[in-house]
C-alpha atoms as a PDB file:
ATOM      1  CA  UNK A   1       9.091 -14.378 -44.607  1.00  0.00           C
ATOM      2  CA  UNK A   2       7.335 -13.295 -40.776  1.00  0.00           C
ATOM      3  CA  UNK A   3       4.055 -12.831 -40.839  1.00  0.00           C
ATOM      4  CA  UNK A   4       4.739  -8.916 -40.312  1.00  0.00           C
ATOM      5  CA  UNK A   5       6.867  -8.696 -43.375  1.00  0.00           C
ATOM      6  CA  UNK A   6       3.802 -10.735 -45.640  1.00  0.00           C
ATOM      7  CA  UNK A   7       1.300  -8.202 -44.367  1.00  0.00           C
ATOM      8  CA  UNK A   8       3.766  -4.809 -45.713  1.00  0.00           C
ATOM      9  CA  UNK A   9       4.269  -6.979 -49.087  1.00  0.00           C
ATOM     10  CA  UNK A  10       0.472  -7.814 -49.197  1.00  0.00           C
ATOM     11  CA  UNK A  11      -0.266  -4.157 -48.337  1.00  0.00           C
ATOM     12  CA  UNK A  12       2.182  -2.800 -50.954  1.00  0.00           C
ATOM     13  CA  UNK A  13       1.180  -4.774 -53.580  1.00  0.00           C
ATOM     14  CA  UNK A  14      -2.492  -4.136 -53.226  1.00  0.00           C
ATOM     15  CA  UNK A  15      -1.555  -0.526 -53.282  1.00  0.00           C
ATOM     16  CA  UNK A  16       0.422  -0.893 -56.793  1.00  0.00           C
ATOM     17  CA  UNK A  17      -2.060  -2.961 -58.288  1.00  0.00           C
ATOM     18  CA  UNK A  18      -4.841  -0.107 -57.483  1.00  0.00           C
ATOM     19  CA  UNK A  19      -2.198   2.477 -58.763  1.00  0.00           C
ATOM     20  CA  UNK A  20      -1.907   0.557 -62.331  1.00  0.00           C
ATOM     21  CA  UNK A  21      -5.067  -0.193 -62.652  1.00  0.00           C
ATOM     22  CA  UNK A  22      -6.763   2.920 -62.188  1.00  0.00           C
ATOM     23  CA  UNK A  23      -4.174   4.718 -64.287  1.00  0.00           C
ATOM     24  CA  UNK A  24      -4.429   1.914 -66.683  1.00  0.00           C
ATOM     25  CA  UNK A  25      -8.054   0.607 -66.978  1.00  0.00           C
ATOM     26  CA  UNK A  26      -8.027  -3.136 -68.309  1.00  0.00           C
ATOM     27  CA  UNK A  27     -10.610  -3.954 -70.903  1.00  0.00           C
ATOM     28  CA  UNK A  28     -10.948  -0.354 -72.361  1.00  0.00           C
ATOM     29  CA  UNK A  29      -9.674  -1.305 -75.935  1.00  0.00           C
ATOM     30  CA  UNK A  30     -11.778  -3.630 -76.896  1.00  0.00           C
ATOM     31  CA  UNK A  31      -9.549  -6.506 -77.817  1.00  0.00           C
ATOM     32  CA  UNK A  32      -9.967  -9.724 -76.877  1.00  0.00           C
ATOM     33  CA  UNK A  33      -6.944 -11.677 -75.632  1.00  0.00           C
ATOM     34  CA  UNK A  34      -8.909 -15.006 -74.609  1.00  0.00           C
ATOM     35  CA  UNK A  35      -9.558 -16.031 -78.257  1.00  0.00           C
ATOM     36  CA  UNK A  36      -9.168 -17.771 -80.446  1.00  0.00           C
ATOM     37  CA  UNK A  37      -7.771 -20.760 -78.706  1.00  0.00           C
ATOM     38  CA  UNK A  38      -3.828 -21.441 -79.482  1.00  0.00           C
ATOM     39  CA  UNK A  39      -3.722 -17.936 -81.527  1.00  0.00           C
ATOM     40  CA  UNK A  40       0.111 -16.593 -80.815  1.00  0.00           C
ATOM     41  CA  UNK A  41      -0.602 -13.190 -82.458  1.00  0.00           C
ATOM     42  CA  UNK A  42       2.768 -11.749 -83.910  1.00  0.00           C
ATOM     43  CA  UNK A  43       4.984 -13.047 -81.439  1.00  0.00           C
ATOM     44  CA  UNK A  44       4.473 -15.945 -79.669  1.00  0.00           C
ATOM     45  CA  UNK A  45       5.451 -17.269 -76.303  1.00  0.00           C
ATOM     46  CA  UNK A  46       8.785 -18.229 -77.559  1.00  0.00           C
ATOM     47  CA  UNK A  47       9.371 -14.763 -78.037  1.00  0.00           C
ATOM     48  CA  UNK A  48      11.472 -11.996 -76.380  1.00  0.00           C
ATOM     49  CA  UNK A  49       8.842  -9.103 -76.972  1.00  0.00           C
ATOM     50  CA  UNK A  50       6.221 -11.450 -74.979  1.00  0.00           C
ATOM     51  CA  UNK A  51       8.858 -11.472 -71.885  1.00  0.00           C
ATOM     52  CA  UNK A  52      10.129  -7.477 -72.173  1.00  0.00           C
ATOM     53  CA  UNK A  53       7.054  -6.373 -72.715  1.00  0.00           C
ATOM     54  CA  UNK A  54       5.033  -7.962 -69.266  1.00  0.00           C
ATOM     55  CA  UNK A  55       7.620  -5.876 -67.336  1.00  0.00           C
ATOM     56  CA  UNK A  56       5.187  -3.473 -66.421  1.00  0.00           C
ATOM     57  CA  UNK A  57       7.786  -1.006 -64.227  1.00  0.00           C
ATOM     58  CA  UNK A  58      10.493  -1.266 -67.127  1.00  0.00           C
ATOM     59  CA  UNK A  59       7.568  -0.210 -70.189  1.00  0.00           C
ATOM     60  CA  UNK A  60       6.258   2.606 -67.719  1.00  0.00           C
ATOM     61  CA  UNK A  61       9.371   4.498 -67.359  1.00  0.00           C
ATOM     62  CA  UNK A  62      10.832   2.981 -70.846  1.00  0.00           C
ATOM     63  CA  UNK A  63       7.687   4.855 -72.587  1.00  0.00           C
ATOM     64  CA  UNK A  64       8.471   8.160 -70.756  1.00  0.00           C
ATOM     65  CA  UNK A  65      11.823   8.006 -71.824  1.00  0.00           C
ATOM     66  CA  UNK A  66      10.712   7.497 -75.484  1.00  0.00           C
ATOM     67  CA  UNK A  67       8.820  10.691 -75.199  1.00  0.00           C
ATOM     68  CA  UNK A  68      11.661  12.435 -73.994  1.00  0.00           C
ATOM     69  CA  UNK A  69      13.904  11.076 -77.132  1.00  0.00           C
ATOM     70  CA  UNK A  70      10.804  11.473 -79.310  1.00  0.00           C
ATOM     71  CA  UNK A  71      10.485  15.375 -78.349  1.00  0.00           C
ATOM     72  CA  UNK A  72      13.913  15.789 -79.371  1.00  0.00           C
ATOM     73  CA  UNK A  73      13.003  15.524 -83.186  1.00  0.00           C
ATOM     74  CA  UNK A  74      11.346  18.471 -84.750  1.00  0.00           C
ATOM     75  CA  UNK A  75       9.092  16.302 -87.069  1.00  0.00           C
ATOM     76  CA  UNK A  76       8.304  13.803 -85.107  1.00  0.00           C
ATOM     77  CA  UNK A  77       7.382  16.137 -82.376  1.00  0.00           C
ATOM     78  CA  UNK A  78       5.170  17.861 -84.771  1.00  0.00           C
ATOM     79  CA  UNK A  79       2.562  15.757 -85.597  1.00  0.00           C
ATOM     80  CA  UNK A  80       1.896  15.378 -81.419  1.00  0.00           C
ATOM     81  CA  UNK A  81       1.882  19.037 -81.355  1.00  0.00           C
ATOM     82  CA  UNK A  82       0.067  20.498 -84.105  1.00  0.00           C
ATOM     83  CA  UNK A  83      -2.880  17.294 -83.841  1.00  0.00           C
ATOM     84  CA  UNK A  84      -3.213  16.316 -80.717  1.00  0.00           C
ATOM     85  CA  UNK A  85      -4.623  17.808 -77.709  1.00  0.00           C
ATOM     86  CA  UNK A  86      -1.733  16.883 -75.551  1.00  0.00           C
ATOM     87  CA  UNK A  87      -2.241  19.519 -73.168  1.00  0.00           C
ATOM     88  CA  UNK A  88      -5.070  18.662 -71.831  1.00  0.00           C
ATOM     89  CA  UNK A  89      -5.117  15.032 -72.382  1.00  0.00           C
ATOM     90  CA  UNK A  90      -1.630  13.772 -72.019  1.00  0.00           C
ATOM     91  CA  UNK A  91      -2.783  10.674 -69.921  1.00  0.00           C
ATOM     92  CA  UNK A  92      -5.479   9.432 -72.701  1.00  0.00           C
ATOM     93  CA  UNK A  93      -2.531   9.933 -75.021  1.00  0.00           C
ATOM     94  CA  UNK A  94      -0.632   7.585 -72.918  1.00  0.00           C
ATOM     95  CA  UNK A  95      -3.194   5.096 -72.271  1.00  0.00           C
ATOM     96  CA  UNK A  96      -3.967   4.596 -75.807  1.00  0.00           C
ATOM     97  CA  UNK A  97       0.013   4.139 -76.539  1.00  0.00           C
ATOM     98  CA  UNK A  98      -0.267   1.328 -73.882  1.00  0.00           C
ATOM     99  CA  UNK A  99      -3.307  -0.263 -75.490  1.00  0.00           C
ATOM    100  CA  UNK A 100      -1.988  -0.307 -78.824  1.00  0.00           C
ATOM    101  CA  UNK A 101       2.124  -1.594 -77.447  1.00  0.00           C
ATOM    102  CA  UNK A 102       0.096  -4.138 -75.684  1.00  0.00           C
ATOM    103  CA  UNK A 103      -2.602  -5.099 -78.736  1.00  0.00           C
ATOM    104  CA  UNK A 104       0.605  -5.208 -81.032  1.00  0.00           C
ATOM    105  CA  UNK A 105       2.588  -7.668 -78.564  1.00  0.00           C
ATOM    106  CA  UNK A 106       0.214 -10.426 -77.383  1.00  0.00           C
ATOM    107  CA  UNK A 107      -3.584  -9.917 -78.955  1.00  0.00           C
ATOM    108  CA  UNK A 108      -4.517 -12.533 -81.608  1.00  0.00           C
ATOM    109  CA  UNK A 109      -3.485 -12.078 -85.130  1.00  0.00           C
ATOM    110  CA  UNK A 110      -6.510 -10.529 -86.348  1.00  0.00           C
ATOM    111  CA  UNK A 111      -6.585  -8.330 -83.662  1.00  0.00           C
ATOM    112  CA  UNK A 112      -3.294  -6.971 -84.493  1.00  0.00           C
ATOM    113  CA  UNK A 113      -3.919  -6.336 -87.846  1.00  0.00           C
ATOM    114  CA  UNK A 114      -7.239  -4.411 -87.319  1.00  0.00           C
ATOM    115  CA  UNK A 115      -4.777  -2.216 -84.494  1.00  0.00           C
ATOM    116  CA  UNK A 116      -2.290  -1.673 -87.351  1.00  0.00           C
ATOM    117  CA  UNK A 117      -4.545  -0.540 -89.968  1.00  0.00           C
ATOM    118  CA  UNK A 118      -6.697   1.843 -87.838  1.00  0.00           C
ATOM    119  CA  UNK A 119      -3.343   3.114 -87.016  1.00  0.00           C
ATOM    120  CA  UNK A 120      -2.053   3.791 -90.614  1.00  0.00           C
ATOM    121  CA  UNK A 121      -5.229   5.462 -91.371  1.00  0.00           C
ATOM    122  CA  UNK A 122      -4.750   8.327 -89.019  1.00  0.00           C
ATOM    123  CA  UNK A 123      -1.458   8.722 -89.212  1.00  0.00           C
ATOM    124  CA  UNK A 124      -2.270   9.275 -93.051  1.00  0.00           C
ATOM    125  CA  UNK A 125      -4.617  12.139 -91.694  1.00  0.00           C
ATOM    126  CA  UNK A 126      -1.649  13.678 -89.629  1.00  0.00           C
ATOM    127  CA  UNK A 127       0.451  16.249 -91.927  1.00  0.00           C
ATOM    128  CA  UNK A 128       1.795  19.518 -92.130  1.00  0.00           C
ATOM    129  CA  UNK A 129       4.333  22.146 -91.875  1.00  0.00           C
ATOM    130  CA  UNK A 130       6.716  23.090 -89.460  1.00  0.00           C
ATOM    131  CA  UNK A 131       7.218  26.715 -88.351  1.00  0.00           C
ATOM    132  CA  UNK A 132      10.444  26.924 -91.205  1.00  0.00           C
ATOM    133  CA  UNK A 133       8.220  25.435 -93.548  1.00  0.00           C
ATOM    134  CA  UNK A 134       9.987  22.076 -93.685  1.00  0.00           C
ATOM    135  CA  UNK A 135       6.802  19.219 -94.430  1.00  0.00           C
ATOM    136  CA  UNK A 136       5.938  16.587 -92.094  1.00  0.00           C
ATOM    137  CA  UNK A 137       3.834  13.872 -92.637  1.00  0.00           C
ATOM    138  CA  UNK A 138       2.802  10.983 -89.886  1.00  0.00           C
ATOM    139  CA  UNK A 139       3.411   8.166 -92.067  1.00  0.00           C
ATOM    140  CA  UNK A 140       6.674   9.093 -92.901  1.00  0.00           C
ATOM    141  CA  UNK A 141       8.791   6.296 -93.200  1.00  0.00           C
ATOM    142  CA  UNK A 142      11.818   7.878 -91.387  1.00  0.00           C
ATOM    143  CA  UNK A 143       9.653   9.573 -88.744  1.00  0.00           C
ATOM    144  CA  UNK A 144       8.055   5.949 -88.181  1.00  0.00           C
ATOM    145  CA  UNK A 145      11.667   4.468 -87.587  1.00  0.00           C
ATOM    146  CA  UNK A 146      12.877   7.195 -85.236  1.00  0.00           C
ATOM    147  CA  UNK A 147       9.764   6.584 -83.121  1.00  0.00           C
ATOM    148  CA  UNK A 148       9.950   2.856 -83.111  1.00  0.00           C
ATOM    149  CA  UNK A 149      13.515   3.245 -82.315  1.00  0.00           C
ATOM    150  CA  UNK A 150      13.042   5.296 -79.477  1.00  0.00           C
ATOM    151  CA  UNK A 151      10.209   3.185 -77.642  1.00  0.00           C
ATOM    152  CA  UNK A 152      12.021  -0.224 -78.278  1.00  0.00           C
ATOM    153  CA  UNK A 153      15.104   1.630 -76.960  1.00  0.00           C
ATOM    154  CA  UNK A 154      12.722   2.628 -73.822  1.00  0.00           C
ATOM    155  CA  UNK A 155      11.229  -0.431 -73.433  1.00  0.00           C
ATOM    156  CA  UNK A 156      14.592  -2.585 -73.519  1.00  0.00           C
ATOM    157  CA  UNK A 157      16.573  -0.432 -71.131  1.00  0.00           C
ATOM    158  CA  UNK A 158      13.612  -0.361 -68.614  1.00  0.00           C
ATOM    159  CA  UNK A 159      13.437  -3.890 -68.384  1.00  0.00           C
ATOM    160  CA  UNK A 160      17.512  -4.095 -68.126  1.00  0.00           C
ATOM    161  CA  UNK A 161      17.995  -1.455 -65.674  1.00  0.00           C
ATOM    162  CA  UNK A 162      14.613  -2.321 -63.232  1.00  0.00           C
ATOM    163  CA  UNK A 163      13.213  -5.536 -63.842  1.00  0.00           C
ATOM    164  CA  UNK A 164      16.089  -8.441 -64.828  1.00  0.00           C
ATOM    165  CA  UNK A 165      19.356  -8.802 -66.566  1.00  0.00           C
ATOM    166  CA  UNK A 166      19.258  -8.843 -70.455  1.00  0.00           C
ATOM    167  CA  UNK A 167      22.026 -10.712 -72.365  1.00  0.00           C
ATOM    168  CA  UNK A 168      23.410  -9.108 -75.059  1.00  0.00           C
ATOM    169  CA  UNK A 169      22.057 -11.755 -77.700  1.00  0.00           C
ATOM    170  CA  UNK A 170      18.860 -11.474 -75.976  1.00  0.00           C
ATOM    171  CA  UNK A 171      18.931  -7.627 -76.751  1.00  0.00           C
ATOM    172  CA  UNK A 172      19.368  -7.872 -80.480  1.00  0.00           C
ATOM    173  CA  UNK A 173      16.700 -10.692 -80.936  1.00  0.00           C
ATOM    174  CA  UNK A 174      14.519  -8.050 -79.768  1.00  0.00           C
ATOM    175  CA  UNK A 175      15.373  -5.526 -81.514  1.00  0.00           C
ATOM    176  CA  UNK A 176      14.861  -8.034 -84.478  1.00  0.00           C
ATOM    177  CA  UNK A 177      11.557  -9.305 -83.525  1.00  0.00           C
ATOM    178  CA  UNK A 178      10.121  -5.969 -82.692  1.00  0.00           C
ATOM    179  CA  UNK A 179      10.878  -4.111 -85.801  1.00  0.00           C
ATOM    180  CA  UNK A 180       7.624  -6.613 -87.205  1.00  0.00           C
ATOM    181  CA  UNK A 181       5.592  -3.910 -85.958  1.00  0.00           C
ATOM    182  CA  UNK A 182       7.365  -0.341 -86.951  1.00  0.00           C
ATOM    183  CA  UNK A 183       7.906  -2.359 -90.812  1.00  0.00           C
ATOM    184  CA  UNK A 184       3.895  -3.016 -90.607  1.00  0.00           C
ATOM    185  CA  UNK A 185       3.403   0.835 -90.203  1.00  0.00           C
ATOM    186  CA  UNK A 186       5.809   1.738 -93.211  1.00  0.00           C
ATOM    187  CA  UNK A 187       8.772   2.227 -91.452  1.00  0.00           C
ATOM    188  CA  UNK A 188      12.253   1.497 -93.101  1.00  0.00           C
ATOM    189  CA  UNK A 189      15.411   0.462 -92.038  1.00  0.00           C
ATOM    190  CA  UNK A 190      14.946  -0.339 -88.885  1.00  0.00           C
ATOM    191  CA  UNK A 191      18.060  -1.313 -86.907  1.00  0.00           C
ATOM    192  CA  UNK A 192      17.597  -5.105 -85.643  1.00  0.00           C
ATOM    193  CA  UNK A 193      20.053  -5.307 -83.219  1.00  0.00           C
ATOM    194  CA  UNK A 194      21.843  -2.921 -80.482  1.00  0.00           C
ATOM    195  CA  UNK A 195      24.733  -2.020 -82.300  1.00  0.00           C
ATOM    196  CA  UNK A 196      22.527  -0.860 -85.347  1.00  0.00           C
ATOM    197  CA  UNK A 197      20.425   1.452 -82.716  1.00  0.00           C
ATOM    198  CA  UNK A 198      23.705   2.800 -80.949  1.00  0.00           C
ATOM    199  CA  UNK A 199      24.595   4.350 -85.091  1.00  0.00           C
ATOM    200  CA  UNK A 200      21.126   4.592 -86.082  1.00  0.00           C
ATOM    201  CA  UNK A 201      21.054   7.591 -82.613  1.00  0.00           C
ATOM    202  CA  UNK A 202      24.635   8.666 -83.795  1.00  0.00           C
ATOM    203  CA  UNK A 203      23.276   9.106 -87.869  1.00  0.00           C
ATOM    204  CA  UNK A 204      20.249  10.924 -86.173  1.00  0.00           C
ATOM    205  CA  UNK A 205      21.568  13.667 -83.953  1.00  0.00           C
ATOM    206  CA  UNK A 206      22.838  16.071 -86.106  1.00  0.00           C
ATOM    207  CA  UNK A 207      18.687  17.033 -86.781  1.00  0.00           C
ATOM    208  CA  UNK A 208      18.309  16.723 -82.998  1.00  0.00           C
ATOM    209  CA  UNK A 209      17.062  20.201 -80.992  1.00  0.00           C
ATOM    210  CA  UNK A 210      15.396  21.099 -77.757  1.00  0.00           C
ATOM    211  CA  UNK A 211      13.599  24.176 -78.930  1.00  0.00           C
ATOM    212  CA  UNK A 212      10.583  25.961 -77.489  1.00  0.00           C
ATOM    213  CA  UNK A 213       7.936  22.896 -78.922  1.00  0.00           C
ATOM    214  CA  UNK A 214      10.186  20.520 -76.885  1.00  0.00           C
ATOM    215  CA  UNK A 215      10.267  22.339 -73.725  1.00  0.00           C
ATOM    216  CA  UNK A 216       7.121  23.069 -74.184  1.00  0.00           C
ATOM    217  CA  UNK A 217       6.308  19.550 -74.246  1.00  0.00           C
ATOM    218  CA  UNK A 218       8.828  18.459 -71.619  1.00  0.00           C
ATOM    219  CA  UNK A 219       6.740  20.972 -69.228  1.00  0.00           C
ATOM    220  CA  UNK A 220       3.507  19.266 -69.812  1.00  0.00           C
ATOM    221  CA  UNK A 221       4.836  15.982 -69.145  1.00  0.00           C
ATOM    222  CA  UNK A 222       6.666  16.853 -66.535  1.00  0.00           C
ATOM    223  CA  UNK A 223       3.768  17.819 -64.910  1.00  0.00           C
ATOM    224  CA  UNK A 224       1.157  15.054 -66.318  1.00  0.00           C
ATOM    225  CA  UNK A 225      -1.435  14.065 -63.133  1.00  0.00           C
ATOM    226  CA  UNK A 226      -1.569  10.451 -63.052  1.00  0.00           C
ATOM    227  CA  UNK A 227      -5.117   9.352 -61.768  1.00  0.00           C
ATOM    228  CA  UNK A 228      -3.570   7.332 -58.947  1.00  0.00           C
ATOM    229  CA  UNK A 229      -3.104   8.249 -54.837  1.00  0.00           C
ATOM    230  CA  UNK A 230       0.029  10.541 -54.279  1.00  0.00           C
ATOM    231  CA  UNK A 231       0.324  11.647 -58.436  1.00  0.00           C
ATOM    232  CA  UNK A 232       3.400  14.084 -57.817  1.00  0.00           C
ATOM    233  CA  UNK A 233       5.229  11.644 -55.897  1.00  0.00           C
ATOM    234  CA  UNK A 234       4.590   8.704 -58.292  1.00  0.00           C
ATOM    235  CA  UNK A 235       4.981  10.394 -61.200  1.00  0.00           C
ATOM    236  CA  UNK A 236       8.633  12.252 -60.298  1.00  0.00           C
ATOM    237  CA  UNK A 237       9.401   8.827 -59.506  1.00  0.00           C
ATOM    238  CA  UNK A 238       8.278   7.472 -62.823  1.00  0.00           C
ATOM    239  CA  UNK A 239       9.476  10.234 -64.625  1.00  0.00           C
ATOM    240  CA  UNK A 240      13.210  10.685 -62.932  1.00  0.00           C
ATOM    241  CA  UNK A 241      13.422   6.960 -63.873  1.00  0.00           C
ATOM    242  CA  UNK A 242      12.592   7.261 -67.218  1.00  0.00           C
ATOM    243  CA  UNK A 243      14.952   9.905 -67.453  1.00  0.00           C
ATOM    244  CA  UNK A 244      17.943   7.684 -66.406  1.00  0.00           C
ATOM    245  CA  UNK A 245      17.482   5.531 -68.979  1.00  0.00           C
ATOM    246  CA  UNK A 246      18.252   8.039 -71.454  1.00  0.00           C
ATOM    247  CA  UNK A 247      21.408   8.327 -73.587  1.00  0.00           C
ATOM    248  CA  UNK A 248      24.102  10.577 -72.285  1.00  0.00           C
ATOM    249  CA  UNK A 249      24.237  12.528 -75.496  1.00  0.00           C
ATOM    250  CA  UNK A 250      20.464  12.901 -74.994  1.00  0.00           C
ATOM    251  CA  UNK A 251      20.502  13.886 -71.501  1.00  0.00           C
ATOM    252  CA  UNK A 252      22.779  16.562 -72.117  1.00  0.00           C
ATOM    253  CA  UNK A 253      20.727  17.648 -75.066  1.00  0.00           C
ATOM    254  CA  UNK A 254      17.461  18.361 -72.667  1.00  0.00           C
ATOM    255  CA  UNK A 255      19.792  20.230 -70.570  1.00  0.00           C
ATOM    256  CA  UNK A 256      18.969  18.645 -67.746  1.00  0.00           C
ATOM    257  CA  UNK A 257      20.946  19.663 -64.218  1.00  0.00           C
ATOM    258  CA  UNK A 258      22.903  17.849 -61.785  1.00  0.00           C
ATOM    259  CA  UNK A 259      20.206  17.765 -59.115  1.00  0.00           C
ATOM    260  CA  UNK A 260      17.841  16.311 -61.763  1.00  0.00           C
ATOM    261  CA  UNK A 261      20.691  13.607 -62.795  1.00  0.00           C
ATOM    262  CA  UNK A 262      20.853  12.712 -58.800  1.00  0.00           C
ATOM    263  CA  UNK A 263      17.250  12.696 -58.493  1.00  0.00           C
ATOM    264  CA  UNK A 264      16.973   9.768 -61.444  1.00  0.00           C
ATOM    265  CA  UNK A 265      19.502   7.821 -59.694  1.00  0.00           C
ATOM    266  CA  UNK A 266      17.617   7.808 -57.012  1.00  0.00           C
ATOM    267  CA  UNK A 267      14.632   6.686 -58.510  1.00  0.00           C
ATOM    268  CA  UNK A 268      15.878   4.297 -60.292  1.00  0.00           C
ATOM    269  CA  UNK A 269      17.173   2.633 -57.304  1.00  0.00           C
ATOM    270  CA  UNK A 270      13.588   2.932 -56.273  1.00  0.00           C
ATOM    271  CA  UNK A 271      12.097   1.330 -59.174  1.00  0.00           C
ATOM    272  CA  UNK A 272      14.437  -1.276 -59.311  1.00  0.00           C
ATOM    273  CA  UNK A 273      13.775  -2.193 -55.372  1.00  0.00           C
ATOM    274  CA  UNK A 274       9.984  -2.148 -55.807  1.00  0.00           C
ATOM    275  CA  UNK A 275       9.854  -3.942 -59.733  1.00  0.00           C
ATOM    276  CA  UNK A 276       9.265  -7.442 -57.778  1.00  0.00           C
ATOM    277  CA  UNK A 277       5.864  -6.349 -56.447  1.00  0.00           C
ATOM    278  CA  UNK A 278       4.482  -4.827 -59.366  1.00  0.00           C
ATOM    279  CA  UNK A 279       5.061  -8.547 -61.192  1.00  0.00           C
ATOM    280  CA  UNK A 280       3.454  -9.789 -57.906  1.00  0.00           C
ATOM    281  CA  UNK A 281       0.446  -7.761 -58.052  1.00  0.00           C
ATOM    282  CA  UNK A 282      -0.014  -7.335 -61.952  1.00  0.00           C
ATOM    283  CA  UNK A 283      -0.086 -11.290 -61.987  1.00  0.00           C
ATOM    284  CA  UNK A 284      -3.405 -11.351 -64.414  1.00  0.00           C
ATOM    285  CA  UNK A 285      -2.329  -9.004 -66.898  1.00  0.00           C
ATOM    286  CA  UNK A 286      -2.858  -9.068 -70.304  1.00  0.00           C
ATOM    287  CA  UNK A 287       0.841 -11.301 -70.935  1.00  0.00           C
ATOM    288  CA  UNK A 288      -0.671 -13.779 -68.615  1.00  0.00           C
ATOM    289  CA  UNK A 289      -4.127 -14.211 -70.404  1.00  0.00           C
ATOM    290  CA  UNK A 290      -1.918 -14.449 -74.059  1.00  0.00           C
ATOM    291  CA  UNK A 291       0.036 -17.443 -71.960  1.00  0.00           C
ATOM    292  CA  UNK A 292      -3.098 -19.513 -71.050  1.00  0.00           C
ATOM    293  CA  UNK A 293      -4.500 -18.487 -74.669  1.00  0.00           C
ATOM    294  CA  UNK A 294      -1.863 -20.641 -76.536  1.00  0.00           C
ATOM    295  CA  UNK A 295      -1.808 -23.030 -73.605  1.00  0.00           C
ATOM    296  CA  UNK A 296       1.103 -21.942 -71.772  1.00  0.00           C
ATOM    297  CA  UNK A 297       2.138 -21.574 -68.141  1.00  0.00           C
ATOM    298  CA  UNK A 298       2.449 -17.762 -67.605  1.00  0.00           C
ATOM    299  CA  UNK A 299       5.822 -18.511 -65.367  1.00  0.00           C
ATOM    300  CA  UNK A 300       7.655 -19.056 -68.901  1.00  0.00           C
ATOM    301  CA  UNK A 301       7.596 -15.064 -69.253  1.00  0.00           C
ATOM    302  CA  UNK A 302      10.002 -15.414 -66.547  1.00  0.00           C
ATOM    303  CA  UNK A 303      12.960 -17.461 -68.388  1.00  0.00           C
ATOM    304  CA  UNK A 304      14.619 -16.223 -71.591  1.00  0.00           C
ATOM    305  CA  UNK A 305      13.385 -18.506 -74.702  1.00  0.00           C
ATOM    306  CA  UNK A 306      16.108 -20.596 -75.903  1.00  0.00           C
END
């Protein structure tokens, strides 16, 4: 590499790694990921989740696409709706997603269980009725399945399509190992491999809708001010990505346009061109620490367990 071409990767990366971290604040949640010594939390470094999950481009745009699928079910959208105050606070809604993904993935195992249990107890606080008078209820164990489905979904295709290949037998054993966390919240059947996703989406459409709580929804995230330089530009990026990694049957189901299909090929083409730096300048992340916790070289993340 010339000297002029180290000082534009040097300058880019910088850049990203301000971006992330000041949309992303580290040591917010309160978990420790130091300690205890040789602790491998749920998962383990001879786990897939541990690899998928320090991706940070492919979780990014695979969580945005989860919220797209996620919107699409009238239930499931209506616990965000009715008790959260996503409108004005979409960003603390996404940050504390991200703490709790990451907590579940690499924090000790203690740590993980206190995340899962302070979960459960508010989604036992989050019920209601939807405008037919059909009841919802949080902890429903179907609801729980269609949004673990949907972020694993997310998470997997964002690391496939922008960060490195995944074999197919890689793909279901994460599907398999990741289910550990939507069965710990009371979810039930959860598909453990990509063939049982692709009918688990088929069995689910026919309850599908974009109504006017979805576009409503759609509208605020489309428009969601990340707290890094240039917001509209990195977000439409973020956002057209995440978009592409939707389902056909799903896309179609937004309605979404031509021009806004060309635009996420596009930016996928982006994110996939720039997904090198971001592992270059997120290179002390929170996958890294869970490496040297169990006494492992963080460059293992980088080769598929056997």
């Amino acid at each position: 590499m010339s000297s002029l071409s180290r000082r534009v990767s040097d300058a880019a990366t910088a850049q990203i790694r301000r971006w992330v971290l000041d949309a992303f604040p580290r040591n917010q949640s309160g978990v420790d990921y130091d300690a205890p010594p040789g602790d491998p939390g749920w998962f383990g470094p001879d786990s897939v989740t541990w690899r998928i999950h320090s991706e940070f481009p492919g979780m990014l745009a695979g969580g945005l696409c989860a919220l797209m699928l996620q919107l699409l079910h009238p239930r499931a959208l209506a616990g965000v709706y009715d008790h959260s105050n996503f409108r004005e606070d979409l960003v603390g809604r996404l940050r504390r997603t991200t703490s709790f993904v990451a907590g579940t993935s690499y924090a000790p195992r203690a740590e993980v269980d206190t995340l899962i249990a302070r979960v459960k107890r508010i989604h036992a606080q989050v019920v209601g009725r939807l405008p037919d008078g059909r009841h919802y209820a949080a902890d429903d164990p179907e609801l729980l399945t269609w949004v673990h489905v949907t972020e694993a979904y997310g998470f997997l295709e964002g690391c496939r399509r922008y960060c490195r290949e995944v074999p197919e037998a890689i793909a279901d054993r994460y599907y398999n190992e990741y289910r550990r966390v939507a069965e710990a919240l009371g979810a039930i059947n959860v598909p453990a491999s990509q063939a049982q996703v692709h009918d688990y989406f088929a069995a689910q459409q026919p309850q599908l809708r974009m109504d006017e709580r979805s576009r409503e929804v759609l509208e605020v995230l489309s428009a969601v001010r990340l707290p890094v330089p240039l917001p509209g530009m990195s977000r439409e990026v973020f956002l057209a990505a995440g978009a592409a990694l939707l389902p056909q049957w799903a896309e179609q189901l937004i309605g979404r346009s031509r021009g806004q299909h060309l635009q996420s090929v596009v930016s996928a083409r982006m994110l996939r061109s720039v997904a090198p730096l971001f592992r270059i300048a997120l290179n002390d992340g929170i996958s890294t620490r869970a490496c040297r916790r169990v006494g492992e070289a963080p460059e293992i993340l980088g080769q598929w367990p056997a």
